[in-house]
Protein backbone atom coordinates (compact mmCIF):
# COMPACT_ATOMS: atom_id res chain seq x y z
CA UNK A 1 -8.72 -21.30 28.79
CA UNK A 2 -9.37 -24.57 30.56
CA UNK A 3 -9.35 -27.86 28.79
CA UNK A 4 -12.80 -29.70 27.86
CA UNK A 5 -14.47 -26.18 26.67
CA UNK A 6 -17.23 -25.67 24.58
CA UNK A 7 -17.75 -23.68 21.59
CA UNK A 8 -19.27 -20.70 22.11
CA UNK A 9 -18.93 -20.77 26.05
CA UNK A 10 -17.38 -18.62 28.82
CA UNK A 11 -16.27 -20.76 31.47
CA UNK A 12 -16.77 -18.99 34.93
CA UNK A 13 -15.98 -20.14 38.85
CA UNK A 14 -15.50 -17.65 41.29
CA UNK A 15 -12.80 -15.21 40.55
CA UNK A 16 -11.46 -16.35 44.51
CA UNK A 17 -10.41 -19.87 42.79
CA UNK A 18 -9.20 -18.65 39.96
CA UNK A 19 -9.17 -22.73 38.75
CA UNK A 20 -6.95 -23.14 35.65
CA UNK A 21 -8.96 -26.28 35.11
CA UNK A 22 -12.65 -25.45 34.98
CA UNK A 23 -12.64 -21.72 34.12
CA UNK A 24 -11.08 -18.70 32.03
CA UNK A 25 -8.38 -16.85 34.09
CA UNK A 26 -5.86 -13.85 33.22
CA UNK A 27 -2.60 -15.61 33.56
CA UNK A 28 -0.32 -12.46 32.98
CA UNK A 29 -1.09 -8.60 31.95
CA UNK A 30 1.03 -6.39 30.20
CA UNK A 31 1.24 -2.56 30.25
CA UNK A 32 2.10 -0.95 26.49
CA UNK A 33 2.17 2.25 25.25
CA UNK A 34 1.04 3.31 21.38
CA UNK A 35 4.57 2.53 19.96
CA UNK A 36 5.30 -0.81 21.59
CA UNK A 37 1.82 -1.76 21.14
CA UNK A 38 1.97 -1.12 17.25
CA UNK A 39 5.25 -3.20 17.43
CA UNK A 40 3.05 -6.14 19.19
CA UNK A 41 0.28 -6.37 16.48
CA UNK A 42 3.40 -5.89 13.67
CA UNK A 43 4.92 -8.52 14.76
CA UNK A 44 2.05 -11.17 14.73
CA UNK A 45 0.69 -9.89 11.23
CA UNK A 46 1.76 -10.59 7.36
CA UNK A 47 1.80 -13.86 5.79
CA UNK A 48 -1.61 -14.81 6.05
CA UNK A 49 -1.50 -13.67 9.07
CA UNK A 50 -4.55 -11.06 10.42
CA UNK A 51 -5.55 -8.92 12.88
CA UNK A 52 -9.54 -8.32 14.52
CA UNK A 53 -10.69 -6.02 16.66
CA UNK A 54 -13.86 -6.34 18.18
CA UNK A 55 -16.13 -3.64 19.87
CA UNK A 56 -18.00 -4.73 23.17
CA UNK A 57 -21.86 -3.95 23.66
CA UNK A 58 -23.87 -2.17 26.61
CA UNK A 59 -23.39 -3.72 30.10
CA UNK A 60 -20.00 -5.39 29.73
CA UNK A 61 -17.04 -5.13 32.36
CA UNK A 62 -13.51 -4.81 31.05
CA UNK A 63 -12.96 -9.24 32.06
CA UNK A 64 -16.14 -10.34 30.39
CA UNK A 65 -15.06 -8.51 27.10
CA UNK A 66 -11.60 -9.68 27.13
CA UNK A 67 -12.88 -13.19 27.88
CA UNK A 68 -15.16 -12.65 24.85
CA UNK A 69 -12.21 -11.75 22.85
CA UNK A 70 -10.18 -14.92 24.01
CA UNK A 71 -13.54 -17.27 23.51
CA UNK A 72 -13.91 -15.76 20.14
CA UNK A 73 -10.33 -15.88 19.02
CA UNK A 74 -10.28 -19.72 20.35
CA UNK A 75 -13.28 -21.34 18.24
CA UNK A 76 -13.26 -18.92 15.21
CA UNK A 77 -10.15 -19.79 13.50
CA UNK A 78 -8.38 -16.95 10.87
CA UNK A 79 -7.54 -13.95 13.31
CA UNK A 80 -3.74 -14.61 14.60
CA UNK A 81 -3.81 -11.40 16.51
CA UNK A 82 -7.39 -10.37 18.13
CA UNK A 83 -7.51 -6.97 19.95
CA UNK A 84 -10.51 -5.91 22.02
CA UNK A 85 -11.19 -2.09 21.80
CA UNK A 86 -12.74 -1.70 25.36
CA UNK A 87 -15.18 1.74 25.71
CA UNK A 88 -15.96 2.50 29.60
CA UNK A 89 -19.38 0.72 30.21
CA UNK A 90 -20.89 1.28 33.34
CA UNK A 91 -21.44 -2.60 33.36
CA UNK A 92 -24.41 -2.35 34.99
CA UNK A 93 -28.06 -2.95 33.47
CA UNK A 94 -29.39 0.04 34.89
CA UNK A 95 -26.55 1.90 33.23
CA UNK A 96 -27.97 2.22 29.67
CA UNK A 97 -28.22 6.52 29.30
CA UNK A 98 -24.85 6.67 30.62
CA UNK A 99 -23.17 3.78 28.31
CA UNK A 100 -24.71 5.93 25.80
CA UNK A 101 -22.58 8.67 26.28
CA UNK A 102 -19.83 6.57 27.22
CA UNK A 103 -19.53 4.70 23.80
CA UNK A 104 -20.19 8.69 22.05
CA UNK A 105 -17.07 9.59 24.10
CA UNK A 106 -14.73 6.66 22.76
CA UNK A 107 -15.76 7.12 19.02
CA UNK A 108 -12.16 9.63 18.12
CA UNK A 109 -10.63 7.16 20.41
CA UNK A 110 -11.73 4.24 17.92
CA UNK A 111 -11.02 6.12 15.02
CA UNK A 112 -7.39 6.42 16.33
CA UNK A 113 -7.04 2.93 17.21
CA UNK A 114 -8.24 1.93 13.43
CA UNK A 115 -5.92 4.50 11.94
CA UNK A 116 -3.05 2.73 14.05
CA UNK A 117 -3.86 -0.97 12.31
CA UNK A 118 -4.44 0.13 9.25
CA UNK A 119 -0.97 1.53 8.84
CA UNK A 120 0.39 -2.06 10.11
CA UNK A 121 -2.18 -4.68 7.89
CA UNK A 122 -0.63 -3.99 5.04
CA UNK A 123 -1.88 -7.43 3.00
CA UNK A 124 -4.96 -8.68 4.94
CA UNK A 125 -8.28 -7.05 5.33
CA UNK A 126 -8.46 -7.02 8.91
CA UNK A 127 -12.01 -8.32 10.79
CA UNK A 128 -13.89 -5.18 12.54
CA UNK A 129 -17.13 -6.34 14.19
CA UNK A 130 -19.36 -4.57 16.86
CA UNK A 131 -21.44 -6.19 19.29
CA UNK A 132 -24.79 -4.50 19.87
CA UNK A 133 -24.10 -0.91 21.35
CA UNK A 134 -20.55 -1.24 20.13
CA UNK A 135 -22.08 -1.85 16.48
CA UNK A 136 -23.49 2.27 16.64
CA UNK A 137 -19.51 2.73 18.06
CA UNK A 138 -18.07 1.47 14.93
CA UNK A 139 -21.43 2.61 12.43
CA UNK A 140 -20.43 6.47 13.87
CA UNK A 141 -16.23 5.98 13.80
CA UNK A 142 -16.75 4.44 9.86
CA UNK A 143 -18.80 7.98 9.30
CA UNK A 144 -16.45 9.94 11.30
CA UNK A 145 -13.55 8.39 9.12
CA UNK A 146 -15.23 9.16 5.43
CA UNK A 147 -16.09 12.51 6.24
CA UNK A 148 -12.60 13.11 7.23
CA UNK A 149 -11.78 12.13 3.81
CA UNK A 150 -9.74 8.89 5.58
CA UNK A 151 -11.11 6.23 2.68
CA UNK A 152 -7.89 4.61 2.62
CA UNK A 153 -8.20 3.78 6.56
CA UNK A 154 -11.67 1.99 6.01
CA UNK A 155 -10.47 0.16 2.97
CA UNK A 156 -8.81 -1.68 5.50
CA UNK A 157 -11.45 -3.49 6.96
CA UNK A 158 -14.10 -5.94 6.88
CA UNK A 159 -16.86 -4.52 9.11
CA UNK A 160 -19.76 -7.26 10.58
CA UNK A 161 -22.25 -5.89 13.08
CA UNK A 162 -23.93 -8.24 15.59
CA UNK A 163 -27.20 -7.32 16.46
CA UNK A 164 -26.40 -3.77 16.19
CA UNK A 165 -28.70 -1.29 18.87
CA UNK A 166 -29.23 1.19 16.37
CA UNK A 167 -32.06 2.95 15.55
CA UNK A 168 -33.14 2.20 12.04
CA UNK A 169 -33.49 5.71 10.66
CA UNK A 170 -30.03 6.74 12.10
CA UNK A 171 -28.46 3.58 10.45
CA UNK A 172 -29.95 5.08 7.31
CA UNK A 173 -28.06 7.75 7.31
CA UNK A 174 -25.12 6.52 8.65
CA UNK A 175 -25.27 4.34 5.32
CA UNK A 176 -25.71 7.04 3.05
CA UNK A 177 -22.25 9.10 4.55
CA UNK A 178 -19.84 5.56 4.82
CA UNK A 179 -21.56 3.88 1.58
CA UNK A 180 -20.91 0.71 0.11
CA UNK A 181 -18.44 -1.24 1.91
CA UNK A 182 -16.19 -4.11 -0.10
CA UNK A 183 -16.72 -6.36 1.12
CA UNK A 184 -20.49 -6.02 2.05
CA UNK A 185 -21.31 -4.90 5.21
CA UNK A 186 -22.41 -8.09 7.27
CA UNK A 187 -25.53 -7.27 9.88
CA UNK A 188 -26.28 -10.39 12.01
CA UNK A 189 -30.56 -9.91 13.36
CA UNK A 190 -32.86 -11.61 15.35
CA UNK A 191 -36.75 -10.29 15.50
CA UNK A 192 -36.93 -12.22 19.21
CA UNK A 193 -33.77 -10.18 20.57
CA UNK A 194 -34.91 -9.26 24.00
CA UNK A 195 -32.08 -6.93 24.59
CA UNK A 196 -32.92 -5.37 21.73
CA UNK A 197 -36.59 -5.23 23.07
CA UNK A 198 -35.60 -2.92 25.87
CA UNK A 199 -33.94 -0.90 24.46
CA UNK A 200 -36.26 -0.32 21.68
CA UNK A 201 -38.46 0.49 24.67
CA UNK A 202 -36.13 2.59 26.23
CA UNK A 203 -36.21 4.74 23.00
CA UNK A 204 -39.88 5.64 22.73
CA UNK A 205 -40.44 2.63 20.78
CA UNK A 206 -38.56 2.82 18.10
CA UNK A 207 -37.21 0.02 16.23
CA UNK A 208 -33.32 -1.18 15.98
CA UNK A 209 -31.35 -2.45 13.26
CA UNK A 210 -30.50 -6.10 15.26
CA UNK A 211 -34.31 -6.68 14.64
CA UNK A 212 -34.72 -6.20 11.49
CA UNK A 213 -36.94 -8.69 9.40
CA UNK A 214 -35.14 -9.90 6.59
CA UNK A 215 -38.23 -11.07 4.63
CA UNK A 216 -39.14 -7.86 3.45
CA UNK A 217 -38.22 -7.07 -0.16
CA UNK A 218 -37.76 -3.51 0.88
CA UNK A 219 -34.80 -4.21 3.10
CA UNK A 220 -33.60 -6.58 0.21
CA UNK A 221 -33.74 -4.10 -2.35
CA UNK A 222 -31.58 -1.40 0.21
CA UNK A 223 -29.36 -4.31 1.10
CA UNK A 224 -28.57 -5.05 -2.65
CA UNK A 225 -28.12 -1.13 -3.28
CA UNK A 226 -26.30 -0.43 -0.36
CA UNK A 227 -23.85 -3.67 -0.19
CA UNK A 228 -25.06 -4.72 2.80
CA UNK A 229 -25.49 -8.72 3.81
CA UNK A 230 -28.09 -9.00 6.63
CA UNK A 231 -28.56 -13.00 8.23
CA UNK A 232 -31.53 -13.44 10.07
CA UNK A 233 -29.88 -15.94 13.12
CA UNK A 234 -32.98 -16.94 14.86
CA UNK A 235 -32.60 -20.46 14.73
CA UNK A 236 -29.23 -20.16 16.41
CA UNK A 237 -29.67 -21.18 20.29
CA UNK A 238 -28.92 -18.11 22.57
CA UNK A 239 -26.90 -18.84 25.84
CA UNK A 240 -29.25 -16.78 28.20
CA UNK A 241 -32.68 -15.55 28.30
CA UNK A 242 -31.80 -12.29 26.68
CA UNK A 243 -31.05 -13.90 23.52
CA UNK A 244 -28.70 -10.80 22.33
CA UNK A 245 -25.18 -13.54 21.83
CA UNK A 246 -26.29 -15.34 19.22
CA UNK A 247 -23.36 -14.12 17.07
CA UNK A 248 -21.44 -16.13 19.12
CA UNK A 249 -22.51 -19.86 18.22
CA UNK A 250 -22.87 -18.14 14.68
CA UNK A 251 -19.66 -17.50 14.39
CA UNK A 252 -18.64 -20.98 15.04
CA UNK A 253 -20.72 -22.63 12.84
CA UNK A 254 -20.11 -20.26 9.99
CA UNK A 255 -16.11 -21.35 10.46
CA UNK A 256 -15.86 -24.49 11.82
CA UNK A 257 -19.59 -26.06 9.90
CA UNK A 258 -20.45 -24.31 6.72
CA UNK A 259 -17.49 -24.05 4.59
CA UNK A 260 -16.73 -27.88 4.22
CA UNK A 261 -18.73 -27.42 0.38
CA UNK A 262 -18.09 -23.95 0.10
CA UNK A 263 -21.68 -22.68 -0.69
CA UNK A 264 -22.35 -21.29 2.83
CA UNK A 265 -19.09 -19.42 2.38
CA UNK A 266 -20.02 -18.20 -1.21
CA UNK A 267 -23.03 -16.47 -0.29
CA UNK A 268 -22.19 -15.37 2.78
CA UNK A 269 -19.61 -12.86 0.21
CA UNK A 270 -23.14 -11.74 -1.79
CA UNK A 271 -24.79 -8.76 -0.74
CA UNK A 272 -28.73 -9.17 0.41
CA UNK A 273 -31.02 -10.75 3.11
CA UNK A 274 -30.25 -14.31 4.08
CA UNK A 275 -31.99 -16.67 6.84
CA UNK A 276 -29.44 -19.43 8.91
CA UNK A 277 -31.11 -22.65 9.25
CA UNK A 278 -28.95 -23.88 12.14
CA UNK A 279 -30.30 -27.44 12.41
CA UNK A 280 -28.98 -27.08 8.64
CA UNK A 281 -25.79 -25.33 9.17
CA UNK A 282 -26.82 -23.12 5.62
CA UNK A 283 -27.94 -20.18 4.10
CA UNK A 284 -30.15 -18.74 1.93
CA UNK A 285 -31.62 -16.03 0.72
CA UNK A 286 -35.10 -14.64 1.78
CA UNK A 287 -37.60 -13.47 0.15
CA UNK A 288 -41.30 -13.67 2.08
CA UNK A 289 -43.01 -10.03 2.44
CA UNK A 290 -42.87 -8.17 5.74
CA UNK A 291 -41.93 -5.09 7.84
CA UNK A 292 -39.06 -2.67 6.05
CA UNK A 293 -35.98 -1.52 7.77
CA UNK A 294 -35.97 1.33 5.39
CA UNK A 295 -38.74 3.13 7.56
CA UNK A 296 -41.20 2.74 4.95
């Protein structure tokens, strides 16, 4: 990671220079199987120490997600050991149907990998967030999991979903088989997602989960009932015209900006539907009617 970066930011030059001063660059890889790799994670975990794992969206390659990873690892503080569970994206924009299937195809995979920390985090919950396509990935492996009777396995984790590209009615029910996570189940939105747009398109129109609207006292009341703490992140800048990586900069400010008086922090704990004021740095809750994300 080169010196002088930003928050929040990927530093890229051409993969030819590979410039140890201006961009990211793998330095060294290393090949492990299940055992030694259980060992590695083992041996960076326990007093106070934690693991996270997070699950790349649609159109990622295998660098840009592990770049993520490192980005996310360097200006969120609290994860000592962060693993990136990589699913076989196309990485290509045109490649939608076939992510799809792709990320459909990794969910036992998943489900093996979380079985595999969970026997090694014995103290810590350990951080388990998905990144839009990669939010249905871990939505589907936490259903997979309780209907295998594996509660012990999920206990395990703190699950946050980052503007998740699932359908709302299939969320519902995905809901109703994993139930109320402790603690809540953390659902970062934006209504202007234009990601989200597309694929929303893509789907005959119907509407995803990352765009929910949290002013409507319908999703508050199945947030509350459900344990489920949805932040509307509008207000957050998005790198790119897409405006789907907002959980990025969120996740900075959350860590690095909102805790200094502990009130941020103290809600962000509560279940129901918040709105992040980022000139502000704070949160708080919502209330204003509008559209439900519990298809009514």
């Amino acid at each position: 990671m080169p010196p002088g970066h930003q928050p929040g930011n990927i530093e890229w030059t051409a993969e030819s220079s590979k410039d140890l001063e201006k961009s990211f660059v793998v330095v060294r890889r290393e090949r492990l199987d299940e055992r030694a790799f259980s060992e590695k994670v083992a041996s960076g975990v326990g007093n106070g120490n934690t693991a996270g794992i997070f699950v790349h969206g649609y159109n990622y390659t295998l660098t840009e997600a592990v770049f993520r990873v490192a980005q996310l690892a360097a200006d969120v503080p609290g994860v000592s050991v962060p693993i990136l569970f990589s699913w076989p994206s196309a990485a290509e924009v045109a490649g939608y149907v076939a992510d799809r299937d792709a990320v459909t195809y990794a969910r036992d995979d998943l489900a093996h990998v979380l079985g595999l920390i969970a026997g090694i985090q014995a103290d810590e919950q350990v951080v388990l967030a998905g990144h839009s396509m990669g939010g249905w990935l871990v939505m589907e492996t936490l259903r997979q999991l309780r209907l295998q009777g594996r509660d012990e396995v999920i206990g395990k984790f703190q699950v946050a979903l980052a503007a998740p590209d699932i359908d709302i009615d299939v969320f519902r029910r995905q809901v109703e088989v994993v139930g109320p996570l402790t603690p809540a189940l953390t659902i970062l939105v934006a209504s202007d997602d234009r990601a989200l747009d597309v694929s929303m398109r893509l789907a005959g129109g119907r509407r995803r989960v990352g765009t929910a609207d949290v002013d409507d006292p319908v999703l508050q009341e199945v947030a509350k009932r459900e344990n489920l703490r949805i932040v509307d992140i509008s207000s957050v800048e998005p790198s790119d015209g897409t405006r789907h990586d907002r959980f990025v900069r969120f996740a900075a400010f959350q860590t690095r900006e909102m805790t200094g008086d502990g009130s941020a922090a103290g809600r962000l704990r509560d279940a129901g539907a918040f709105i992040f004021d980022a000139a502000k740095k704070s949160v708080s809750p919502f209330t204003r009617a509008g559209p439900a994300i519990a298809g009514q």
